[in-house]
Each structure stands twice: as structure tokens, then as C-alpha cells.
Protein backbone atom coordinates (compact mmCIF):
# COMPACT_ATOMS: atom_id res chain seq x y z
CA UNK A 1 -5.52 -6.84 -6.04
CA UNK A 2 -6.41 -6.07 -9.51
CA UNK A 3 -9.47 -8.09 -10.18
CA UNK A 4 -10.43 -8.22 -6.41
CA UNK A 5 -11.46 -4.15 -6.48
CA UNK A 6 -12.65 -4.46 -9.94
CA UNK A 7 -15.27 -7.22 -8.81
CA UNK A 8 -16.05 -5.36 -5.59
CA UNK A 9 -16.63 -2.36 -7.76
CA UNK A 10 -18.62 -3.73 -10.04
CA UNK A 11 -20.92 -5.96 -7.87
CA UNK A 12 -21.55 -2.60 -5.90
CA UNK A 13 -22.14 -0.60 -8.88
CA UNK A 14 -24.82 -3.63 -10.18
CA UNK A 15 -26.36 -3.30 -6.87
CA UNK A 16 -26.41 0.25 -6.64
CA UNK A 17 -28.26 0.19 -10.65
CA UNK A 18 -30.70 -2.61 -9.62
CA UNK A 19 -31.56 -0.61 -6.29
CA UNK A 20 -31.86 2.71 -7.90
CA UNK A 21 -34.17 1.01 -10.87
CA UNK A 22 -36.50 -0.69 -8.15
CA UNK A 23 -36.66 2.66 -6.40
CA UNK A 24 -37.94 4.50 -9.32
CA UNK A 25 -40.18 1.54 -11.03
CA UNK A 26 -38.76 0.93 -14.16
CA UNK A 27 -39.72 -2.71 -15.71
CA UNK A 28 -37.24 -5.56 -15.12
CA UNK A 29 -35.80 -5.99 -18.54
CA UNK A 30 -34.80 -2.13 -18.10
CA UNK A 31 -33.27 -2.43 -14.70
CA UNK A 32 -31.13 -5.90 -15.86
CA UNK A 33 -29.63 -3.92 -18.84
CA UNK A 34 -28.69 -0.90 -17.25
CA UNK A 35 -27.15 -2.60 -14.20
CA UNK A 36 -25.62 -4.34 -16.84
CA UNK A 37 -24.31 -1.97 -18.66
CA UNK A 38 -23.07 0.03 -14.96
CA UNK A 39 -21.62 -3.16 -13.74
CA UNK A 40 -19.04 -3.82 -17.08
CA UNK A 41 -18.34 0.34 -16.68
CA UNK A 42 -17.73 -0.19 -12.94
CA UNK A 43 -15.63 -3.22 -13.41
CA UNK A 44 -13.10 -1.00 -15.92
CA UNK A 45 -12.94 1.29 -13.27
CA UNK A 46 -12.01 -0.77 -10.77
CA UNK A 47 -9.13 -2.52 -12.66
CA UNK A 48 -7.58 1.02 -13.15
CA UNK A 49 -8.32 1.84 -9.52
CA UNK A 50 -6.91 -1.56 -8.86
CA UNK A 51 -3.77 -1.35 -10.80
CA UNK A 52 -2.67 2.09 -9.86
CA UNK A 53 -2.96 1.30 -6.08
CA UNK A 54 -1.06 -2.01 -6.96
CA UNK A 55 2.00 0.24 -8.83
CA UNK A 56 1.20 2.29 -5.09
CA UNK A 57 1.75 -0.43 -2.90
CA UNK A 58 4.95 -1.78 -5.11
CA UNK A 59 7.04 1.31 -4.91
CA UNK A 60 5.95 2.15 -0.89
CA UNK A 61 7.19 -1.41 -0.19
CA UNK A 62 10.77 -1.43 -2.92
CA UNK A 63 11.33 2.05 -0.85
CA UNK A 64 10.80 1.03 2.56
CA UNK A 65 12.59 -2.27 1.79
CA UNK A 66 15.51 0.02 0.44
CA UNK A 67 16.05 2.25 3.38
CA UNK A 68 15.48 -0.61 5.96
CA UNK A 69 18.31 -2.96 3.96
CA UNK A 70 20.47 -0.11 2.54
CA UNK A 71 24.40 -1.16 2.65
CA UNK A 72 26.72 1.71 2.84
CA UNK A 73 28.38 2.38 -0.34
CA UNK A 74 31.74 4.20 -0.79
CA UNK A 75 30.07 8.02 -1.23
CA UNK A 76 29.43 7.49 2.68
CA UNK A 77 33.00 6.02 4.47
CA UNK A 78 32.55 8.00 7.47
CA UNK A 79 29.13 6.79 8.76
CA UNK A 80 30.47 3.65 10.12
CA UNK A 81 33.36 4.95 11.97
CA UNK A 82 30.95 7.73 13.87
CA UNK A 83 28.72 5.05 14.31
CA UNK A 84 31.73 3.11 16.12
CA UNK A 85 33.42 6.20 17.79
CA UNK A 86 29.59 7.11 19.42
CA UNK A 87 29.22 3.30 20.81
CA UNK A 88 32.43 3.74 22.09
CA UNK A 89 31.94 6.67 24.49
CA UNK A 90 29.12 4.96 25.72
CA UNK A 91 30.55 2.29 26.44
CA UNK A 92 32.61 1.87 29.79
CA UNK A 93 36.39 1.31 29.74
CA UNK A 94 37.10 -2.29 29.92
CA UNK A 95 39.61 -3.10 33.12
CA UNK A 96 38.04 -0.06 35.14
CA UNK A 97 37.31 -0.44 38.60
CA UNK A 98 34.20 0.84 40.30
CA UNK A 99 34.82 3.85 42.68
CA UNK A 100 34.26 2.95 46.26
CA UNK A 101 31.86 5.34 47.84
């Protein structure tokens, strides 16, 4: 993820510096150094873009994973046993007959 958005960044910022410098008509040799020199600044951008939304990704994904997989743990005894008492009322009594209408 890293170097993927600091390439994309800096091809676009080359681009962007070669497209500008044709727009305006400066010489060639100009043009090459500056998108040069806009590219390598882009590319250092992008790896901190890159590696912040990399640290982003990691902790929305150790969270979600946490709270989908949680186990209960001793501070919570009681969830299980509403859990099981709430299933239970739903649930019809086994042996009953069905009321004829």
C-alpha cells in the first residue's frame, strides 16, 4: 500500500509538472528538472500518505476483528445466561400439544 500511493503520487505529480511546463513554454531541460524535482517531493508524500492510511486500515480491521471474535471473559458472567433465558421464551415447550381449533 505504501509504495503503490507513493508511485501513483508521484507519476501524477511528474505529469502534472511536465503538463504545467508545456503549458507555459519553458525549454525541455527546465520542464525535466522540475518534474523531477516534483516527482521525488510527491513520492515522499505519498509514502507518508501511504503509511498512515496503512496504520488506518490495521487498527479498523484488529477492531472489527475484535468485536466480531470477542470471547466473554469473567467481568461479563451474566451475558450468556440472558442470552439462554431469552432463546428460551422463544422457544416452544417441548411435549406441548397444539390446541385444536
Amino acid at each position: 500500500m505504501i509504495r503503490r500511493t507513493a508511485a501513483c503520487l508521484g507519476l501524477l505529480g511528474f505529469s502534472a509538472a511536465i503538463f504545467c511546463g508545456l503549458a507555459v513554454g519553458n525549454p525541455a531541460a527546465t520542464i525535466l528538472v522540475r518534474a523531477l524535482w516534483v516527482m521525488t517531493a510527491f513520492v515522499v508524500i505519498g509514502s507518508v500518505l501511504g503509511w498512515v492510511g496503512l496504520l488506518v486500515v490495521r487498527e479498523h480491521v484488529s477492531r472489527r476483528h475484535g468485536e466480531l471474535f470477542r470471547r466473554p471473559t469473567e467481568s461479563e458472567p451474566g451475558e450468556d445466561a440472558d442470552r439462554a433465558d431469552q432463546d428460551a421464551q422463544k422457544a416452544p415447550p417441548t411435549g406441548a400439544r397444539p390446541e385444536a381449533a
